[in-house]
PDB file of N, CA and C in Angstrom:
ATOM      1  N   UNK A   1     -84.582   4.308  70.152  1.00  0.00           N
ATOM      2  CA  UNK A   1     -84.934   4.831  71.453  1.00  0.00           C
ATOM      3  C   UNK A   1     -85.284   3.717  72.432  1.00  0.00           C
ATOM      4  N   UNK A   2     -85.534   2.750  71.728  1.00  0.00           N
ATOM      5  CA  UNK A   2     -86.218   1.797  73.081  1.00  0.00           C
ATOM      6  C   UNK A   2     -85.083   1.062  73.912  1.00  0.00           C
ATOM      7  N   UNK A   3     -83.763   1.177  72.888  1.00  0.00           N
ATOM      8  CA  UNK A   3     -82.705   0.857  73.701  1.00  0.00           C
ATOM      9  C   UNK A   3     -82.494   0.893  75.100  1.00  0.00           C
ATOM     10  N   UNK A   4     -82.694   2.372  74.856  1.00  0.00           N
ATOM     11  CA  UNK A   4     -82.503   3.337  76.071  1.00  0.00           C
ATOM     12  C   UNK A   4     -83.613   3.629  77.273  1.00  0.00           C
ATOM     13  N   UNK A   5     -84.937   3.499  76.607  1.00  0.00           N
ATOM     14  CA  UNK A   5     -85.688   4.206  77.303  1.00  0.00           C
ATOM     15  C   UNK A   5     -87.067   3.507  77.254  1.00  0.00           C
ATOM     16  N   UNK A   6     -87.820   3.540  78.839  1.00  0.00           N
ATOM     17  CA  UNK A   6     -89.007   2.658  78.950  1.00  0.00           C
ATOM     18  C   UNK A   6     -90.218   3.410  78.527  1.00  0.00           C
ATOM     19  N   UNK A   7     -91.370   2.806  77.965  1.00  0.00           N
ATOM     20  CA  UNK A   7     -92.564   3.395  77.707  1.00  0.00           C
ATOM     21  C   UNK A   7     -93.168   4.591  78.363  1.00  0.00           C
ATOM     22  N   UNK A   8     -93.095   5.459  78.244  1.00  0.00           N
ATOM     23  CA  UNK A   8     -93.463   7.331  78.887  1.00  0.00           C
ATOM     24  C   UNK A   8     -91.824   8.141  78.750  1.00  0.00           C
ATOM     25  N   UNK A   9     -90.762   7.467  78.121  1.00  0.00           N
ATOM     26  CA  UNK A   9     -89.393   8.280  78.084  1.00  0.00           C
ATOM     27  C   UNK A   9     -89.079   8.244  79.587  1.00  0.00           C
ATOM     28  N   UNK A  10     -88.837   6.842  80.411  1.00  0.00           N
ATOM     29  CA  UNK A  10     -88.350   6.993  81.707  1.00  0.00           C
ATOM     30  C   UNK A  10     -86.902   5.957  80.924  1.00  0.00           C
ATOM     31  N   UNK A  11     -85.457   6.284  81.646  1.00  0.00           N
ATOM     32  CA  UNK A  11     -84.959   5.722  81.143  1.00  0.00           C
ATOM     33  C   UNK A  11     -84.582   3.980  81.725  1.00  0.00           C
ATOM     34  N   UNK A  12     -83.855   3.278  81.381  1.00  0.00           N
ATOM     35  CA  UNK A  12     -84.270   2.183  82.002  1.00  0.00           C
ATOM     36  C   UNK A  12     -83.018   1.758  83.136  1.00  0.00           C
ATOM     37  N   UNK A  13     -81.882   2.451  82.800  1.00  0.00           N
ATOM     38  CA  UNK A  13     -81.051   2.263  83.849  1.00  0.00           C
ATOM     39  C   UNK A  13     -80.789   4.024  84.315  1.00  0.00           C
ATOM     40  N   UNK A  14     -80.869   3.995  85.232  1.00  0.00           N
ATOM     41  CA  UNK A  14     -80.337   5.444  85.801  1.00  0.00           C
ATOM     42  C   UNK A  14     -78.634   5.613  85.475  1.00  0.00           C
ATOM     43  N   UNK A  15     -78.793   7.074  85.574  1.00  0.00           N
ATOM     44  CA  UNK A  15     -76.987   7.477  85.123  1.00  0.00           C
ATOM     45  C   UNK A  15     -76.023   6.821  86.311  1.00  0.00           C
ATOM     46  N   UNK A  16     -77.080   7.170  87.222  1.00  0.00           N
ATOM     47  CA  UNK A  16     -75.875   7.301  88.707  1.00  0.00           C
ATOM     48  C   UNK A  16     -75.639   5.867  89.254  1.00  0.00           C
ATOM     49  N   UNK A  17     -76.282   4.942  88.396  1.00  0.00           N
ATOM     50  CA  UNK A  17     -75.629   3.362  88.407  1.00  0.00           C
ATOM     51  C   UNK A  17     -74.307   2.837  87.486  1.00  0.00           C
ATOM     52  N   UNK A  18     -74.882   3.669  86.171  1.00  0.00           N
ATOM     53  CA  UNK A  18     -73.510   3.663  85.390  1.00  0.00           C
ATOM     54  C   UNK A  18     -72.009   4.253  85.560  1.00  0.00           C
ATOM     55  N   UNK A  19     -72.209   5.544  86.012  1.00  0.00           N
ATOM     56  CA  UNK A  19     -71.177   6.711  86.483  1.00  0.00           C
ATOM     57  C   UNK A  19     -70.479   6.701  87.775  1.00  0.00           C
ATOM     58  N   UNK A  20     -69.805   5.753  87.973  1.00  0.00           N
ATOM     59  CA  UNK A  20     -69.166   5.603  89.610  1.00  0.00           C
ATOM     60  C   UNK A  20     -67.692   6.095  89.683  1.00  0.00           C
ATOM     61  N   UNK A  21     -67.879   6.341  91.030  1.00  0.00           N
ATOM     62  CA  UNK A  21     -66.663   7.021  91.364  1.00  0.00           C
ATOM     63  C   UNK A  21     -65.379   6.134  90.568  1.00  0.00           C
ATOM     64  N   UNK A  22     -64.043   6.816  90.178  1.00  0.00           N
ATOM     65  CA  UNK A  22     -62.934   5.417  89.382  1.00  0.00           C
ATOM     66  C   UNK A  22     -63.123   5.295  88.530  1.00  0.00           C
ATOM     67  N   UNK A  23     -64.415   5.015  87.762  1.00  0.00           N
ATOM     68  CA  UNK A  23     -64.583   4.843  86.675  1.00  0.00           C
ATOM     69  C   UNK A  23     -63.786   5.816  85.332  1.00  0.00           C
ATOM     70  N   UNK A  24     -63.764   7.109  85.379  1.00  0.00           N
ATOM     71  CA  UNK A  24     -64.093   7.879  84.452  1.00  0.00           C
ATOM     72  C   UNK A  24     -62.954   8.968  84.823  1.00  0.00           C
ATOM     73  N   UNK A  25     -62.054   9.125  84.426  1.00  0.00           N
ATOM     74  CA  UNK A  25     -60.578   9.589  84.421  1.00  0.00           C
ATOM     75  C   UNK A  25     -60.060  10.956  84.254  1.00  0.00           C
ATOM     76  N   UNK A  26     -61.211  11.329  83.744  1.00  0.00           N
ATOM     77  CA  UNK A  26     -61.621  13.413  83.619  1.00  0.00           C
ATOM     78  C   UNK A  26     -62.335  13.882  84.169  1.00  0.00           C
ATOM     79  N   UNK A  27     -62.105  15.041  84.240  1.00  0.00           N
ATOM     80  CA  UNK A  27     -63.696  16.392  85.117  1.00  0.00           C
ATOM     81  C   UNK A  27     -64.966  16.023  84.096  1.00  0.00           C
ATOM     82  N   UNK A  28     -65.977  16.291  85.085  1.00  0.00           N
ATOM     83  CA  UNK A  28     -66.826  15.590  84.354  1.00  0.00           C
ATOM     84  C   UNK A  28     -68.092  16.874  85.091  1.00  0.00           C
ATOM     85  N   UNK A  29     -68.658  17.767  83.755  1.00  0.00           N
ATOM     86  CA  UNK A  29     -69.453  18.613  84.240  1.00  0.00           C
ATOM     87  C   UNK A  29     -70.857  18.237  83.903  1.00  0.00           C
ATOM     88  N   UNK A  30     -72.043  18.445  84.664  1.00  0.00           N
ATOM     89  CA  UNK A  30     -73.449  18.785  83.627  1.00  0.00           C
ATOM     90  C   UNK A  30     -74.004  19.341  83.447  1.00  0.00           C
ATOM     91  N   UNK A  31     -74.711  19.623  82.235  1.00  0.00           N
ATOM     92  CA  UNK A  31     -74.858  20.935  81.852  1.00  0.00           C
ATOM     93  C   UNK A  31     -76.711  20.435  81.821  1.00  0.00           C
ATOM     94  N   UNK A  32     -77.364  21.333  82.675  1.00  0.00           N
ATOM     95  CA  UNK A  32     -78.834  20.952  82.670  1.00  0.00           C
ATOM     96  C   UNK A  32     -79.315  22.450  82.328  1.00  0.00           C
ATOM     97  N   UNK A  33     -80.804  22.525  82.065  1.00  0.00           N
ATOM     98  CA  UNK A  33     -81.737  23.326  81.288  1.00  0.00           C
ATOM     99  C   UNK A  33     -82.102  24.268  83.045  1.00  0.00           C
ATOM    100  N   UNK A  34     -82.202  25.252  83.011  1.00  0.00           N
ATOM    101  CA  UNK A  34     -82.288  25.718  84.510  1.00  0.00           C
ATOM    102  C   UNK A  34     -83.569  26.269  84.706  1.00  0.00           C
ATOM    103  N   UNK A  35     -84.974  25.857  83.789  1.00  0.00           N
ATOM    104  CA  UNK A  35     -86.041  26.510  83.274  1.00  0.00           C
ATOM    105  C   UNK A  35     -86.633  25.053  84.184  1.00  0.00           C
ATOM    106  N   UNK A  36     -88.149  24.931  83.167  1.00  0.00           N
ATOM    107  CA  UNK A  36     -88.713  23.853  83.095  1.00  0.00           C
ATOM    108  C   UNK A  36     -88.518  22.913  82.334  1.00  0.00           C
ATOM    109  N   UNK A  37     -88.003  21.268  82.576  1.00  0.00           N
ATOM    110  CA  UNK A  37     -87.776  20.585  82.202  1.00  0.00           C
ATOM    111  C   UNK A  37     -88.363  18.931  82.567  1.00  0.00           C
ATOM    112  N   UNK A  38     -88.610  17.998  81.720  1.00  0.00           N
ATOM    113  CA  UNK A  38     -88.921  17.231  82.261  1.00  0.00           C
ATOM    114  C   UNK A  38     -87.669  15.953  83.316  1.00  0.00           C
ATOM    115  N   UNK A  39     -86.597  16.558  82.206  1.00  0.00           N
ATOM    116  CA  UNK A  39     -85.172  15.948  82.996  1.00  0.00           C
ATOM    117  C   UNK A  39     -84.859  16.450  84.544  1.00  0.00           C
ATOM    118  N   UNK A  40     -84.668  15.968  85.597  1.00  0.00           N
ATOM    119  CA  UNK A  40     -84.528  16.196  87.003  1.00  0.00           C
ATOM    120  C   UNK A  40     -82.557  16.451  87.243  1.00  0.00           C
ATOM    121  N   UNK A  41     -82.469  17.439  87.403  1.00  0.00           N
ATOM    122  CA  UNK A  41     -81.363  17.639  87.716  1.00  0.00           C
ATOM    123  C   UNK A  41     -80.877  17.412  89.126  1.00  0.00           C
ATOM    124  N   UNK A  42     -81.861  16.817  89.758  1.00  0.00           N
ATOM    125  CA  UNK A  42     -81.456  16.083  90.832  1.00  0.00           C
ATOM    126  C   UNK A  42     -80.412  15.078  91.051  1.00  0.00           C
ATOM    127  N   UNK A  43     -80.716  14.669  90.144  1.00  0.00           N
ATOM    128  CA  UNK A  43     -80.166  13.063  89.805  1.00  0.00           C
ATOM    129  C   UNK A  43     -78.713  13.068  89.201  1.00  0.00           C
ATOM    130  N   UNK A  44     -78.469  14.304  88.467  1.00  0.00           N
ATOM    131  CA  UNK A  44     -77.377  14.655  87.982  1.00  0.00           C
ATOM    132  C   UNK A  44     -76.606  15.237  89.297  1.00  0.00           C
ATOM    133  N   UNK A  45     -77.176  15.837  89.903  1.00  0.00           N
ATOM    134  CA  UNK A  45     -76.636  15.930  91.302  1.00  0.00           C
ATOM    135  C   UNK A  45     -75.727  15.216  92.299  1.00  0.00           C
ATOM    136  N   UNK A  46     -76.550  13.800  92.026  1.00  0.00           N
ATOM    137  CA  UNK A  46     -76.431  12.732  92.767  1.00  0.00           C
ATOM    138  C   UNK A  46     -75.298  12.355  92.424  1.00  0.00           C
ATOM    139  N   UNK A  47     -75.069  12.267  90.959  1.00  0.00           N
ATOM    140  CA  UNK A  47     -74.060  11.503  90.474  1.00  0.00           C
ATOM    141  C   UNK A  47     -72.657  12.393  90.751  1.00  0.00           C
ATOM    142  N   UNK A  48     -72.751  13.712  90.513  1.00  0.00           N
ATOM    143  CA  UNK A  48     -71.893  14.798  90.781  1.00  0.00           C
ATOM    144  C   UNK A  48     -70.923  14.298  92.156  1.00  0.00           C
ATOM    145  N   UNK A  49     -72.083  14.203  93.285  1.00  0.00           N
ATOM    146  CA  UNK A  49     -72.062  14.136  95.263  1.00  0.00           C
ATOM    147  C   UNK A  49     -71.213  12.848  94.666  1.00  0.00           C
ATOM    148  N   UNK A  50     -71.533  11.676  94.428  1.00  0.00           N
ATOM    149  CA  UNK A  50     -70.495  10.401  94.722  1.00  0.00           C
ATOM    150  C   UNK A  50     -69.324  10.510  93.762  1.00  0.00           C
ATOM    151  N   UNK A  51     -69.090  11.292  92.519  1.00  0.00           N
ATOM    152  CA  UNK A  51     -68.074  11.309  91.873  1.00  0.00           C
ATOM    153  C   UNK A  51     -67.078  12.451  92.584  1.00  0.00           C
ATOM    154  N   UNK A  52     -67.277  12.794  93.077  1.00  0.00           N
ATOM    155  CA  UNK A  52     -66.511  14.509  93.795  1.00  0.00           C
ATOM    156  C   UNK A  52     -65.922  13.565  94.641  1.00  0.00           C
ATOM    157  N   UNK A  53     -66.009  12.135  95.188  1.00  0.00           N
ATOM    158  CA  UNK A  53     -65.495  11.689  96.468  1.00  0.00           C
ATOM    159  C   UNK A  53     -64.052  11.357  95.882  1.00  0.00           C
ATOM    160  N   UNK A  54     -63.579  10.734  94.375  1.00  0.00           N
ATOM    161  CA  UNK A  54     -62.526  10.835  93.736  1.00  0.00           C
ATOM    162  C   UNK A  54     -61.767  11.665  92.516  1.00  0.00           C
ATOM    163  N   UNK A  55     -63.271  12.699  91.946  1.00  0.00           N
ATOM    164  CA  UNK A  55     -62.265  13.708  91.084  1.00  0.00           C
ATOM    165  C   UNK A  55     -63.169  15.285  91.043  1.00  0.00           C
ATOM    166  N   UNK A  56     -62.710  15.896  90.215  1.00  0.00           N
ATOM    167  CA  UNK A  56     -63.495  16.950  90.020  1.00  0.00           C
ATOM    168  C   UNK A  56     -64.710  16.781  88.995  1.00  0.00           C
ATOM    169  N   UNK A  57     -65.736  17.102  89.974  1.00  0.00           N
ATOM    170  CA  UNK A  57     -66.679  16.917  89.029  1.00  0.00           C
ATOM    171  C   UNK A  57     -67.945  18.544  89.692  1.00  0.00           C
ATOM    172  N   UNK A  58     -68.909  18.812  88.184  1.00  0.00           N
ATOM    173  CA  UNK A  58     -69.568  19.685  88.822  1.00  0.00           C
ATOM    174  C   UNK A  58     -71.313  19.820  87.993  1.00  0.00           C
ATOM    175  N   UNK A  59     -71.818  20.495  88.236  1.00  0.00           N
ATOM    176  CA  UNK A  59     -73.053  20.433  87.473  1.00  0.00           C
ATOM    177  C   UNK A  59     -73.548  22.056  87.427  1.00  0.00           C
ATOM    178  N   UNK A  60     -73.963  22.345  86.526  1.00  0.00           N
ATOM    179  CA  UNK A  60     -74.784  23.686  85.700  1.00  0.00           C
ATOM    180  C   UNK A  60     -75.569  23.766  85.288  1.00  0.00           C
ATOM    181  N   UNK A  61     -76.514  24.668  86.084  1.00  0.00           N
ATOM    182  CA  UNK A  61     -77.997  24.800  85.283  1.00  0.00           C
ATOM    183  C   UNK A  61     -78.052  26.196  84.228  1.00  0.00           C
ATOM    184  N   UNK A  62     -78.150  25.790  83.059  1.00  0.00           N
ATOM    185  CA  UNK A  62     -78.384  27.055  81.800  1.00  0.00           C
ATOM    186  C   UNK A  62     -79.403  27.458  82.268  1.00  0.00           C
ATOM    187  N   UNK A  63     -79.494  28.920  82.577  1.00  0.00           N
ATOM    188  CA  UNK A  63     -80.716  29.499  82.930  1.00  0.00           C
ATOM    189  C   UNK A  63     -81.429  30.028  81.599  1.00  0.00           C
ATOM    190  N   UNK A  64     -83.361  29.931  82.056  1.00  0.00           N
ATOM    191  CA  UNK A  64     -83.893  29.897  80.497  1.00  0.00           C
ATOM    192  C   UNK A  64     -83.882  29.222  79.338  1.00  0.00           C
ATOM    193  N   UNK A  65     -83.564  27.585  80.505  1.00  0.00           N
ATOM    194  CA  UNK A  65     -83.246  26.786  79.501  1.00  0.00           C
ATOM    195  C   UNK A  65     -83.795  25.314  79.398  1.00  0.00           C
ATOM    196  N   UNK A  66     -85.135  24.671  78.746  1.00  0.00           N
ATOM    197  CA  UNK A  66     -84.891  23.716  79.076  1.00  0.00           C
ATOM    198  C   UNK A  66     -84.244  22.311  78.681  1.00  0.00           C
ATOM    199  N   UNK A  67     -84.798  21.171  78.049  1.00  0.00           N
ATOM    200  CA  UNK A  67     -84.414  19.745  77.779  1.00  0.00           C
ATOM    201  C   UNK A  67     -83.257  20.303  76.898  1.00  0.00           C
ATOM    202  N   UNK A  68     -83.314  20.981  75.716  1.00  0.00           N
ATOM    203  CA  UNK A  68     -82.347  21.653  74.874  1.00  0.00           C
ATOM    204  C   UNK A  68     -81.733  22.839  75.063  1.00  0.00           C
ATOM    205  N   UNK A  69     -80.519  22.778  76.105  1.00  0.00           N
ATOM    206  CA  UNK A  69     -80.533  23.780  76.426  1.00  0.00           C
ATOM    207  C   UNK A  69     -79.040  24.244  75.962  1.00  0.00           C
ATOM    208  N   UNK A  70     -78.518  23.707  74.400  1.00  0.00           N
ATOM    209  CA  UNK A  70     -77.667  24.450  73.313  1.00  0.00           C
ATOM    210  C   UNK A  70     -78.696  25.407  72.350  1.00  0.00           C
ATOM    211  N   UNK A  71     -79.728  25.136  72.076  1.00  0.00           N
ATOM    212  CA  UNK A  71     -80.523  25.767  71.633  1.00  0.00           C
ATOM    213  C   UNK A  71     -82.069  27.010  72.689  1.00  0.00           C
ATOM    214  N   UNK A  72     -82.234  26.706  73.625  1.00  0.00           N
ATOM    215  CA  UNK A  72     -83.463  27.435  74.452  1.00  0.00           C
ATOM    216  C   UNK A  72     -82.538  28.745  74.950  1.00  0.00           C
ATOM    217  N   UNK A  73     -81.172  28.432  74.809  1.00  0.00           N
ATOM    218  CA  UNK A  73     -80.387  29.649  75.468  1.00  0.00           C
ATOM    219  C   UNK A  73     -78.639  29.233  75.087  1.00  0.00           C
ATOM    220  N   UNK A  74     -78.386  29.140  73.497  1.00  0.00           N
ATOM    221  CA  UNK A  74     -77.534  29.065  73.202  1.00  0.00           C
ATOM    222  C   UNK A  74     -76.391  30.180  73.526  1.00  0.00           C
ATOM    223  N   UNK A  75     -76.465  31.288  73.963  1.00  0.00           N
ATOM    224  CA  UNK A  75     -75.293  31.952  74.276  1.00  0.00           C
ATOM    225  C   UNK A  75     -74.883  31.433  75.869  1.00  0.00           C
ATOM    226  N   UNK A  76     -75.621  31.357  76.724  1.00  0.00           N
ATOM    227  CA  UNK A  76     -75.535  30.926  77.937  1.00  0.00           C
ATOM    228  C   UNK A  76     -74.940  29.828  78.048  1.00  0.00           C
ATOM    229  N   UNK A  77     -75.717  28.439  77.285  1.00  0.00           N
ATOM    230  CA  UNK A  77     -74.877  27.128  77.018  1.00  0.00           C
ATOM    231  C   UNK A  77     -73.219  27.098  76.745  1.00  0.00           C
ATOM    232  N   UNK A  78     -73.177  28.348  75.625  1.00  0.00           N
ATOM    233  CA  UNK A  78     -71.888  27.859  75.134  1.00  0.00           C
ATOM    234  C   UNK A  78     -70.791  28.499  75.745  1.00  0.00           C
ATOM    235  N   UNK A  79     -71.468  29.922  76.791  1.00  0.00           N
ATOM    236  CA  UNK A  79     -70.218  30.578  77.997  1.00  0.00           C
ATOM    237  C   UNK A  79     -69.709  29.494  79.012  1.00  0.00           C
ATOM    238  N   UNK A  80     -70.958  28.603  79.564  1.00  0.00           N
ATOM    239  CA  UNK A  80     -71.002  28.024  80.403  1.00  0.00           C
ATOM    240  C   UNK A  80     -70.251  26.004  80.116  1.00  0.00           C
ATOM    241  N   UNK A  81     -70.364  25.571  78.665  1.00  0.00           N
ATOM    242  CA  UNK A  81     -69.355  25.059  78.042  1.00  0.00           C
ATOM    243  C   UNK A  81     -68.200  25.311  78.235  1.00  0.00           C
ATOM    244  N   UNK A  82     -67.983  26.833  77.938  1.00  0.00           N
ATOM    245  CA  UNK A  82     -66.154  26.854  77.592  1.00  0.00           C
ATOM    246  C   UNK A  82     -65.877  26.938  78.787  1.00  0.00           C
ATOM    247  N   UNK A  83     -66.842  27.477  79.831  1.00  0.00           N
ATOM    248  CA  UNK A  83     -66.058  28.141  81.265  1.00  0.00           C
ATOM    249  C   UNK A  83     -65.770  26.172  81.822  1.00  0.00           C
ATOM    250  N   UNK A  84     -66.601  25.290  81.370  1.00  0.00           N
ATOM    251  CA  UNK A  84     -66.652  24.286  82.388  1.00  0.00           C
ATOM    252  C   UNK A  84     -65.031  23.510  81.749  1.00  0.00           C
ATOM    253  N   UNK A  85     -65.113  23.547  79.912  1.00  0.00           N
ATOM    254  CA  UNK A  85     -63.954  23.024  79.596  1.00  0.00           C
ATOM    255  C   UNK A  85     -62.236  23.994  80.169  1.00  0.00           C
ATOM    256  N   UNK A  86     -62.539  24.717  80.234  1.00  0.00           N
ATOM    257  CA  UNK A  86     -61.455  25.383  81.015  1.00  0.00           C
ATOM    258  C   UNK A  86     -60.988  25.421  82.480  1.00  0.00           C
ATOM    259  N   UNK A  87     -62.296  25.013  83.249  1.00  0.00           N
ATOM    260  CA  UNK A  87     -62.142  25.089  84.434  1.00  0.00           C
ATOM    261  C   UNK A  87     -61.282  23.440  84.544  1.00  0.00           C
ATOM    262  N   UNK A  88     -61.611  22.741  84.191  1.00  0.00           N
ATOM    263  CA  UNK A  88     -61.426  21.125  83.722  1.00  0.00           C
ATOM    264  C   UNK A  88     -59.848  21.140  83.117  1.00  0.00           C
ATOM    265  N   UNK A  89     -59.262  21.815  82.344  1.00  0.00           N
ATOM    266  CA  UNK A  89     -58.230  21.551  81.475  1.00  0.00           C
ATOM    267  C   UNK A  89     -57.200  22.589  82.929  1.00  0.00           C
ATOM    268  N   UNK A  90     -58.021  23.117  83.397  1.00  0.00           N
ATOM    269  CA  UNK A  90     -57.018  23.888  84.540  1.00  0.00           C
ATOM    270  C   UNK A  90     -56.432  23.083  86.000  1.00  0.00           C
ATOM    271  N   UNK A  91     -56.935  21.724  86.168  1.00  0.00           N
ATOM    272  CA  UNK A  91     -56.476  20.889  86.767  1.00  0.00           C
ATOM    273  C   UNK A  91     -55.410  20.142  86.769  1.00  0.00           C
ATOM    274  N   UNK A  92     -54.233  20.778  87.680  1.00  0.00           N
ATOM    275  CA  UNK A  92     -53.314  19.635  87.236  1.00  0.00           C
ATOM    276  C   UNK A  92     -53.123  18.130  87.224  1.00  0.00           C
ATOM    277  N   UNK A  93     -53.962  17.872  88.082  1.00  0.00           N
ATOM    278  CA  UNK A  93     -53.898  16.451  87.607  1.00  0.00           C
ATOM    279  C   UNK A  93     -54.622  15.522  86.722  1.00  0.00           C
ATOM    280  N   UNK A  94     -55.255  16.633  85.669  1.00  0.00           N
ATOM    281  CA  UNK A  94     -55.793  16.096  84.750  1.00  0.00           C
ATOM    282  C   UNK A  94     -54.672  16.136  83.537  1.00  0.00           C
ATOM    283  N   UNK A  95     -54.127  17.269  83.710  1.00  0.00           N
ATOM    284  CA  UNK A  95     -53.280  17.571  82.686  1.00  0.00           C
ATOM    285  C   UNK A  95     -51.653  16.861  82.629  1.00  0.00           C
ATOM    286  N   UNK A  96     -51.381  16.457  83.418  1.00  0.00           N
ATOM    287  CA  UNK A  96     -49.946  15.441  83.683  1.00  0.00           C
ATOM    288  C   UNK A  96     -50.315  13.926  83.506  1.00  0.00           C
ATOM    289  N   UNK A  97     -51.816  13.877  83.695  1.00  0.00           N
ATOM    290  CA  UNK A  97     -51.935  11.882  83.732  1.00  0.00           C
ATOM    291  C   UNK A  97     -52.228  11.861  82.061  1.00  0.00           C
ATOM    292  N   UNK A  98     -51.381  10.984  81.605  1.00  0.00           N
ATOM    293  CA  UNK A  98     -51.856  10.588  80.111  1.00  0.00           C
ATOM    294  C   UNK A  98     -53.021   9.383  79.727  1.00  0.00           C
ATOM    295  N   UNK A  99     -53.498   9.773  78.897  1.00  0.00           N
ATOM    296  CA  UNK A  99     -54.970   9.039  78.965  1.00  0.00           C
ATOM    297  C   UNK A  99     -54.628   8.363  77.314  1.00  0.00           C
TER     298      UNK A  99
END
């Protein structure tokens, strides 16, 4: 864990420094806890707003759900999974570029 993450579980590089637009060659959804959580789905937001400027990208809050939210509301998670992998595989220009 300490790899990743600074003393109180803050992490040490933010996502939305790693995750830039170009980078990353598929739809790219997130799936956040839509309850109380200590994770900020803000931020997943953020990253969403500058990646949308070159592909499809989107974000989902599991309602009743928080940090674990395959388990706090596993039927919800896993509608909202398939709907995002489908919505994603329904792009044609995901589906003609070979990766």
């Amino acid at each position: 864990m300490n790899t990743h993450l600074l003393p109180g579980a803050f992490g040490k590089r933010a996502l939305r420094d790693d995750l830039l637009p170009g980078q990353i060659k598929m739809p790219v959804t997130f799936l956040y806890g839509g309850g109380s959580d200590w994770m900020d789905y803000n931020h997943g937001q953020d990253v969403v707003d500058r990646l949308k400027t070159t592909q499809y990208a989107s974000l989902r809050k599991v309602p009743l759900a928080g940090h674990q939210v395959f388990m706090d509301n596993a039927a919800a998670f896993n509608t909202m999974l398939i709907d995002a992998i489908t919505d994603g595989l329904e792009l044609r220009s995901f589906r003609t570029e070979a990766y």
